[in-house]
Protein backbone atom coordinates (compact mmCIF):
# COMPACT_ATOMS: atom_id res chain seq x y z
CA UNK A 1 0.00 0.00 0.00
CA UNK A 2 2.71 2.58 0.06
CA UNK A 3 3.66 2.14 -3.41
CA UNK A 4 0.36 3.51 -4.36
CA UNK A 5 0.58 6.97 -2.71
CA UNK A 6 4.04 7.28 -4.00
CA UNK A 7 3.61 6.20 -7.77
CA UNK A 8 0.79 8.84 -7.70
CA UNK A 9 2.93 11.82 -6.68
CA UNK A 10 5.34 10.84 -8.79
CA UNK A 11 3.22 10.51 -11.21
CA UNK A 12 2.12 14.32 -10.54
CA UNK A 13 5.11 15.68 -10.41
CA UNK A 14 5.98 14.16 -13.98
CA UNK A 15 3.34 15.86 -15.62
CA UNK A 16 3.92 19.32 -15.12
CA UNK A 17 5.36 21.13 -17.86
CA UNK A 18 8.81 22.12 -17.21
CA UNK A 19 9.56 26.34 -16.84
CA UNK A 20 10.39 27.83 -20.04
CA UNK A 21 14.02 28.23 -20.97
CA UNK A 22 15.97 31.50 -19.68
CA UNK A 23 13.56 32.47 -17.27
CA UNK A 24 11.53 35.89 -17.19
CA UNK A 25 13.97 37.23 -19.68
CA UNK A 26 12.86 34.55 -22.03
CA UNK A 27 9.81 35.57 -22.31
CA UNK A 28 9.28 37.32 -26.22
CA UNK A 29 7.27 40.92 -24.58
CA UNK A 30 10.14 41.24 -22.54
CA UNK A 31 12.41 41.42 -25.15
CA UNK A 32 10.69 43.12 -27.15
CA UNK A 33 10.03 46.23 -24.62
CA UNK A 34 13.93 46.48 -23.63
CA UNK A 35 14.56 46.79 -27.16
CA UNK A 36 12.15 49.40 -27.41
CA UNK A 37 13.54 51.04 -24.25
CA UNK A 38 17.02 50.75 -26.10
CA UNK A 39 15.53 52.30 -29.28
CA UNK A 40 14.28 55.23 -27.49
CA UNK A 41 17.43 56.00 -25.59
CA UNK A 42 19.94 55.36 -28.74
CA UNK A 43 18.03 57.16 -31.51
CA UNK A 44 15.07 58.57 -30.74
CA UNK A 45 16.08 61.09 -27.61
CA UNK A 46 19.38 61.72 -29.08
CA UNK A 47 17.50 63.26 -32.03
CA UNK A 48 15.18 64.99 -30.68
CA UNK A 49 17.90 66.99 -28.52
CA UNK A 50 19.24 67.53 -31.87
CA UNK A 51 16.21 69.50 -32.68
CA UNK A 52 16.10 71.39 -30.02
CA UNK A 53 19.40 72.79 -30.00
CA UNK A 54 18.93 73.27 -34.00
CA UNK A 55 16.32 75.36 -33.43
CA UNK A 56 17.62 77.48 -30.73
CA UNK A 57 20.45 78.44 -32.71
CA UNK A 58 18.47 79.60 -35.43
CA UNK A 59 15.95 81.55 -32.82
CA UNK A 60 18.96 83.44 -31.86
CA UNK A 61 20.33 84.71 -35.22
CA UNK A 62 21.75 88.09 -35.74
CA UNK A 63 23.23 90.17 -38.12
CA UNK A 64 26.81 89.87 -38.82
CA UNK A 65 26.64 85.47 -37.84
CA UNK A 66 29.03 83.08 -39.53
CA UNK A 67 26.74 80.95 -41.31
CA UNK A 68 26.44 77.48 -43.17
CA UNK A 69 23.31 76.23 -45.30
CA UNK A 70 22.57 72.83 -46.06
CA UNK A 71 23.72 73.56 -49.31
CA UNK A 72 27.30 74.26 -47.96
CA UNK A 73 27.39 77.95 -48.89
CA UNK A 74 29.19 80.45 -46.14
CA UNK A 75 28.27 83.33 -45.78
CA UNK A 76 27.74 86.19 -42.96
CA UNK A 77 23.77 87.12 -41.65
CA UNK A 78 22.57 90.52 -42.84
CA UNK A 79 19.08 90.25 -42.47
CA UNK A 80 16.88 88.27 -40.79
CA UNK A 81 13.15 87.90 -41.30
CA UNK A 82 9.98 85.96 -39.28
CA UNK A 83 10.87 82.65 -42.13
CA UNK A 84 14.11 83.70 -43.80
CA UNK A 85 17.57 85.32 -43.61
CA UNK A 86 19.48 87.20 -46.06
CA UNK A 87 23.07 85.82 -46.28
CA UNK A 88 25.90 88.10 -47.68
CA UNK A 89 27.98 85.23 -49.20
CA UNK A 90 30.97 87.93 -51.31
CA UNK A 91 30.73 91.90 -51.76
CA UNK A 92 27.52 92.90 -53.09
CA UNK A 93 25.82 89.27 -53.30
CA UNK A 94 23.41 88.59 -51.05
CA UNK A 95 21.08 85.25 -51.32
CA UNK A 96 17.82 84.72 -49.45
CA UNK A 97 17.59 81.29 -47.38
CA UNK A 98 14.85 79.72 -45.29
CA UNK A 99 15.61 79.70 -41.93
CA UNK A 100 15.94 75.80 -41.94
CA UNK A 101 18.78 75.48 -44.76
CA UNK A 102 20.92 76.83 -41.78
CA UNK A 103 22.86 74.38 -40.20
CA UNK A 104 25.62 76.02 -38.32
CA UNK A 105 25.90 79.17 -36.64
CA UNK A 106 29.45 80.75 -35.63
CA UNK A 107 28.35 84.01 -33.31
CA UNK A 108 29.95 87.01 -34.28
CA UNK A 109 31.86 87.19 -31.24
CA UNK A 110 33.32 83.60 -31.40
CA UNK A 111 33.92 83.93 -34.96
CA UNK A 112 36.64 86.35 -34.82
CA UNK A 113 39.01 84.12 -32.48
């Protein structure tokens, strides 16, 4: 008689399912949020400070700036307007640019050090 009780908990114990492999980090919406987490940290935040600071430097344009466009034409600020900027790029030729096809900004004050 106690070969029956124990064949029957052995019996139990053999059919559970074993735990998956690797644990909780095994588990696929685990993964799949860190690498989300990791996306947002690597590329996504990264870029968006690069906004930011994009558009604060061309917020606080003046005249007489060291300037590049996207277009990689230097020139100095001579104007600046609510959308664009006037850009003296030689003596007596002056080109009109959106403020977005500015990508660098040397301040006047910088620029001649």
């Amino acid at each position: 008689m106690t070969q029956i009780p124990f064949l029957f908990a052995t019996s139990l114990l053999a059919e559970t399912p074993p735990p998956p492999p690797g644990g909780l980090l095994g588990s696929p919406f685990v993964m799949m949020g860190l690498m989300v987490v990791m996306f947002y940290f690597l590329l996504i935040r990264p870029q968006q400070r690069q906004r930011k600071e994009q558009a604060a430097r061309i917020a606080a344009l003046q005249n007489g700036d060291k300037v590049v466009t996207s277009a990689g034409i230097h020139g100095l600020v001579h104007n600046v307007r609510d959308h664009t900027v006037m850009v003296k790029v030689a003596e007596g030729t002056m080109i009109e640019f959106d403020k977005l096809a500015i990508t660098a900004v040397h301040k006047k004050d910088t620029a001649s050090k």
